[in-house]
Structure formats: C-alpha cells, structure tokens
C-alpha atoms as a PDB file:
ATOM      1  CA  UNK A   1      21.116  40.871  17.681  1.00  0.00           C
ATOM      2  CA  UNK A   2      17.758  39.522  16.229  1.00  0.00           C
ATOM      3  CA  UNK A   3      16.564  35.781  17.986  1.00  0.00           C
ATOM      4  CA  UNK A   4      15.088  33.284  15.888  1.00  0.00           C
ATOM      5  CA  UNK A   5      12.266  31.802  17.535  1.00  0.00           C
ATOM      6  CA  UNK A   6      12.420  27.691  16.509  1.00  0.00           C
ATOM      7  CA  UNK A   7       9.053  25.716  16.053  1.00  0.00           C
ATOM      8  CA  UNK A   8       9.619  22.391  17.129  1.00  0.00           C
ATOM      9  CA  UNK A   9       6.952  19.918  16.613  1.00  0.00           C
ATOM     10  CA  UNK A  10       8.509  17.137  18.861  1.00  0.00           C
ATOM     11  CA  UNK A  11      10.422  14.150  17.856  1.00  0.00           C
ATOM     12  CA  UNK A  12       9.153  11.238  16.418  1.00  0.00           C
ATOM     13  CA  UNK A  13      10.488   7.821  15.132  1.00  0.00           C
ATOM     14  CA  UNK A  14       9.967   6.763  11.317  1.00  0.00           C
ATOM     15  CA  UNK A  15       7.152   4.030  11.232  1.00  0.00           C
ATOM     16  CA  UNK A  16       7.747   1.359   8.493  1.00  0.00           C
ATOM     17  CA  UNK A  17       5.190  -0.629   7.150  1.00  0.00           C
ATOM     18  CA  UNK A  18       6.316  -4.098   5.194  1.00  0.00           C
ATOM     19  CA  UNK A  19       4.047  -6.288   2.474  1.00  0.00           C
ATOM     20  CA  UNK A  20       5.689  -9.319   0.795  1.00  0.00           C
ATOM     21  CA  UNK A  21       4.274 -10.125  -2.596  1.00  0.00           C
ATOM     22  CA  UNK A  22       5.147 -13.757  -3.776  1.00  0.00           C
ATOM     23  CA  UNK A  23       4.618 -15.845  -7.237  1.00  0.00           C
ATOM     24  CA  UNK A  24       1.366 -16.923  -6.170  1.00  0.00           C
ATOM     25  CA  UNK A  25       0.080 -12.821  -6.667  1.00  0.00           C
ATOM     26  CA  UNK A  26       0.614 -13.129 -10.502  1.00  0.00           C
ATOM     27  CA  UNK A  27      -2.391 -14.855 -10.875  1.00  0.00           C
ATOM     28  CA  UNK A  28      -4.327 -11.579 -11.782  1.00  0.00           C
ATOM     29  CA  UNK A  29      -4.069  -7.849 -12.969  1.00  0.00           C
ATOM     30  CA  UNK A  30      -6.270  -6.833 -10.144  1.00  0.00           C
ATOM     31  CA  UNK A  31      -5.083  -4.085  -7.052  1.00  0.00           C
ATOM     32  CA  UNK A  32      -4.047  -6.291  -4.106  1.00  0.00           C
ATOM     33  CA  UNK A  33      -4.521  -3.987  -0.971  1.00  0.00           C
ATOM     34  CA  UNK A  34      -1.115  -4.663   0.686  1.00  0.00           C
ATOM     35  CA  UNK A  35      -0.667  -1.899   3.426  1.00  0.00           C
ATOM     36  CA  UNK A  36      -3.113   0.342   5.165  1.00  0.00           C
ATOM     37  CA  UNK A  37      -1.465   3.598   6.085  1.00  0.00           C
ATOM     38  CA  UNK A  38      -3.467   5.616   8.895  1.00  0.00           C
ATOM     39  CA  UNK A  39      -4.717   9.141   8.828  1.00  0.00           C
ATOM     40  CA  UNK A  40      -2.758  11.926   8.987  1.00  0.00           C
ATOM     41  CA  UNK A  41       0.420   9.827   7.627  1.00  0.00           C
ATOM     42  CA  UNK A  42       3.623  11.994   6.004  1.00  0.00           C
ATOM     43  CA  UNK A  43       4.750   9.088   3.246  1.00  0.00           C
ATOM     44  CA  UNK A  44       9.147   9.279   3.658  1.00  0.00           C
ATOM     45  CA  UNK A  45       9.628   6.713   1.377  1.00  0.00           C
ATOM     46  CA  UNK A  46       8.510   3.819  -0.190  1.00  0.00           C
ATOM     47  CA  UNK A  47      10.318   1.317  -2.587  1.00  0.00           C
ATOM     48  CA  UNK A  48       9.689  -2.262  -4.163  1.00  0.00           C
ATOM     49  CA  UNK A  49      12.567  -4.690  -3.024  1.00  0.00           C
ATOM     50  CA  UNK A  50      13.167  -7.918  -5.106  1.00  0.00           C
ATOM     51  CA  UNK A  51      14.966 -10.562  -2.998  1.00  0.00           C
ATOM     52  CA  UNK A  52      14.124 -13.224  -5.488  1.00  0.00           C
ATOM     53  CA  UNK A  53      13.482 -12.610  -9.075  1.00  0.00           C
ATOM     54  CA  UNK A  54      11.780 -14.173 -11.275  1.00  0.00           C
ATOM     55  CA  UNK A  55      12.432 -15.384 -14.824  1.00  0.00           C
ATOM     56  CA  UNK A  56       9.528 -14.712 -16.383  1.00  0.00           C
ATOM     57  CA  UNK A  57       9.061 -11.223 -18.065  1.00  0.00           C
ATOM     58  CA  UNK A  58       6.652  -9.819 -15.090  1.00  0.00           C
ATOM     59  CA  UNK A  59       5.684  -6.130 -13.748  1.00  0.00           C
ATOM     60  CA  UNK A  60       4.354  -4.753 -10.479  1.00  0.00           C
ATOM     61  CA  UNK A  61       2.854  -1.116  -9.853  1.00  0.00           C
ATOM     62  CA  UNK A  62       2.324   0.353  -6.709  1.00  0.00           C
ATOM     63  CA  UNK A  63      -0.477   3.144  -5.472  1.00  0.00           C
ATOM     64  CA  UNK A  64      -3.641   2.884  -4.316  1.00  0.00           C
ATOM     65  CA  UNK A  65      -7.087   1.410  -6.325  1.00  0.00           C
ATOM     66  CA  UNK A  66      -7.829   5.020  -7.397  1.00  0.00           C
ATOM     67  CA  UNK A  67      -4.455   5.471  -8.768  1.00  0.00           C
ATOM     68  CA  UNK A  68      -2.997   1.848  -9.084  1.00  0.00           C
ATOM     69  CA  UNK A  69       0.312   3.288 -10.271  1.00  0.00           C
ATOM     70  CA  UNK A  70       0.449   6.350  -8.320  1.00  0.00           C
ATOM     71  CA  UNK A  71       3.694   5.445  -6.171  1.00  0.00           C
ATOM     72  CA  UNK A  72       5.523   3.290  -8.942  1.00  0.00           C
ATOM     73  CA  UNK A  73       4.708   2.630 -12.621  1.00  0.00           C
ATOM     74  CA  UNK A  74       4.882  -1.250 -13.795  1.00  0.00           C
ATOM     75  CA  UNK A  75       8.652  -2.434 -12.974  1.00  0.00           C
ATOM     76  CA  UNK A  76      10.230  -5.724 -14.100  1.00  0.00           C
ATOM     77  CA  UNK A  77      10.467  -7.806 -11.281  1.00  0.00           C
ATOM     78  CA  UNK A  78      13.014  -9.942 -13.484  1.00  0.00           C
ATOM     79  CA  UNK A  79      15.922  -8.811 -11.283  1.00  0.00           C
ATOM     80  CA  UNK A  80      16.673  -8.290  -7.722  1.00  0.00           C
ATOM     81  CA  UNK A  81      17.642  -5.374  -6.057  1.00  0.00           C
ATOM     82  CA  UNK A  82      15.431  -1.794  -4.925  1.00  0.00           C
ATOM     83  CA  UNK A  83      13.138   0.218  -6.771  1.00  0.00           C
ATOM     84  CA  UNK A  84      12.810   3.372  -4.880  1.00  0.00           C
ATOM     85  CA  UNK A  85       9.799   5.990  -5.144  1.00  0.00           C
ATOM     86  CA  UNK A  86      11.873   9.066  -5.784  1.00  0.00           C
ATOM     87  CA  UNK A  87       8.694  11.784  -6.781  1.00  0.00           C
ATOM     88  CA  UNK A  88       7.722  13.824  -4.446  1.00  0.00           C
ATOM     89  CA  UNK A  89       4.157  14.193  -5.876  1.00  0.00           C
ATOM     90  CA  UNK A  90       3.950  10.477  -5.683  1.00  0.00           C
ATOM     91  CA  UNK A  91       5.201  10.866  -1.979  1.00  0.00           C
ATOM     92  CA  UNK A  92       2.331  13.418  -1.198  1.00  0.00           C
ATOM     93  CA  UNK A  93       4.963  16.186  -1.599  1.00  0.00           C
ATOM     94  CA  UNK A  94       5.442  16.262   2.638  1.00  0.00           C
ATOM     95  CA  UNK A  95       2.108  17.169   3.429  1.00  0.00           C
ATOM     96  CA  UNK A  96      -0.269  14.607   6.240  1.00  0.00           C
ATOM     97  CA  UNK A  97      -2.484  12.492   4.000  1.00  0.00           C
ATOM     98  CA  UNK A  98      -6.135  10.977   4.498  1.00  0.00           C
ATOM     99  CA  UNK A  99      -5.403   7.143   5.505  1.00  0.00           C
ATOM    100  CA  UNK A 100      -5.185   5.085   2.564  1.00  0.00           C
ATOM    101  CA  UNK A 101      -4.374   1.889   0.896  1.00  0.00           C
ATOM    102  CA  UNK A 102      -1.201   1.048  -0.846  1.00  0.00           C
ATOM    103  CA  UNK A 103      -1.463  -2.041  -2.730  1.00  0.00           C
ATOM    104  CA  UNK A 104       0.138  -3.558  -5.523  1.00  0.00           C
ATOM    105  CA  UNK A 105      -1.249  -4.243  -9.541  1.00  0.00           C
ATOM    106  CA  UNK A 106       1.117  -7.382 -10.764  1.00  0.00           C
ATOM    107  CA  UNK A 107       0.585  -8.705 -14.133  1.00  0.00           C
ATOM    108  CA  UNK A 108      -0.070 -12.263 -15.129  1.00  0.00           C
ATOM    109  CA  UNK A 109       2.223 -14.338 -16.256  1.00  0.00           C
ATOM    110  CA  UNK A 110       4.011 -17.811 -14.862  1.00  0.00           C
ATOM    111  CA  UNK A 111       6.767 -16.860 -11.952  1.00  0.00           C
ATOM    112  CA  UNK A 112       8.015 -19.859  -9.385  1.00  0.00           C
ATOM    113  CA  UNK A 113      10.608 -17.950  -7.957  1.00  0.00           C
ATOM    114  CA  UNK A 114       9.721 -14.785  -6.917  1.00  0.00           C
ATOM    115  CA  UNK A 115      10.038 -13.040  -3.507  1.00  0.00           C
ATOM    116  CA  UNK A 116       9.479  -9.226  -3.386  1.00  0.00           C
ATOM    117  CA  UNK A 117       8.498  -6.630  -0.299  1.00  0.00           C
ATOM    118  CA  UNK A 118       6.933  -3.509  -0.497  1.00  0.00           C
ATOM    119  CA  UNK A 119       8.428  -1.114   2.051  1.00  0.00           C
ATOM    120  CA  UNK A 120       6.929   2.288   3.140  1.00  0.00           C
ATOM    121  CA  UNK A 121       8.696   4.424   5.369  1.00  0.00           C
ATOM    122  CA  UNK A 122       6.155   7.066   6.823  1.00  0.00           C
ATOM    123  CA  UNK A 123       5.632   9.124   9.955  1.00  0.00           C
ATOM    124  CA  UNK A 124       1.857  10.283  11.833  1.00  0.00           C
ATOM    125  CA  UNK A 125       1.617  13.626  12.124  1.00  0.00           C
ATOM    126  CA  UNK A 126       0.992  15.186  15.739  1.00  0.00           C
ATOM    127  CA  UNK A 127       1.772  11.472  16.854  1.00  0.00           C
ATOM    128  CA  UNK A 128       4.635  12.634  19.512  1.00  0.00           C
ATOM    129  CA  UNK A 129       1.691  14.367  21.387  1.00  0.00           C
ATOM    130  CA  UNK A 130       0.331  10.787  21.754  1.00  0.00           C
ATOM    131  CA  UNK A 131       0.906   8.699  24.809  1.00  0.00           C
ATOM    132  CA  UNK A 132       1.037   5.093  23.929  1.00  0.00           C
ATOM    133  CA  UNK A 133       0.450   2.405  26.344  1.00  0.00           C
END
C-alpha cells in the first residue's frame, strides 16, 4: 500500500472586507478607492449588494484604477439584490496577489435612494504562520 503524503498549509479564517457606496457617489465617473486589500491576498469572492435601489437608470463597476472594471463590468444598480464576481480571472484565478485597491467607477446621474456594499471575501496567504496580538 502506497501513503499519500498531505501538504497542509494551516488553517485560516476568510477575511471580509465591506465598502458602502451611497447616492451621494454618483456625483462623478471617477474610481472611488473603496477597499485596500493587503499583500499577498487570495481574492474568494467579491460581489456588489444593493439594499436600496435606486430609480434612476445608474451603473457601478468594480476593479482597481488600472482596470476600473476588472472585478465587475457597469451593473444597474436599479434593483436590489447581489451581483456576484463569478470569473476566476477577475478573482486572480487562486493565486496571492500584490496588495491593491478595489474601488468602485459609478456613473452620474440623480439617485436619492440608493444604498449598496461592496463585499470582498479574501484570505492572506502564509497568514496562519502569523501570531497576532
């Protein structure tokens, strides 16, 4: 009988970082830096959640200012509910990243009711050797 020798790299918790975007961001088309993810970081997840919509015909990207829609393309923000990064390119296809900055591109238009959060779900790499005090 052959043994499989097992890797294991430690356990770790999921880190989430949160970013609430509100009517008052549809003022311009500019990147809004929103989270700053550290180095080494594994991206899990990340999604745009719409608690309040707004009734005006509005978008949001997400990425970072090199590649503004590099997460998620523009996406109405006319509804509520979750718009979930699904690509695994756009994830960084499970390999540890260089820190970066997700932020957010809106465009302009008139919104009074809007309430949105932009949710990544990520993990440091070599972080369970770390003691934390």
């Amino acid at each position: 009988m052959a043994l499989t020798t097992v890797n294991f790299e430690g356990r770790q918790s999921s880190l989430f970082a949160v970013a609430k975007i509100t009517s008052a961001d549809f003022t311009t088309t500019a990147f809004i830096p929103l989270i700053k993810l550290p180095a080494n970081h594994i991206k899990l997840q990340a999604y745009l959640g719409v608690k309040t919509a707004s009734g005006a015909a509005l978008t949001l990207s997400l990425g970072t200012s090199g590649a503004p829609t590099g997460l998620l393309a523009a996406t109405s923000v006319a509804a509520t509910g979750k718009t979930a990064v699904s690509a695994a390119a756009a994830l960084g296809n499970g390999a540890p990243q260089a820190g970066e900055v997700i932020g957010a591109t809106p465009s302009t238009g008139t919104s009074t009711l809007l309430e949105a959060y932009v949710v990544i779900e990520y993990i440091v790499f070599g972080r369970q050797q770390v003691t934390e005090s």
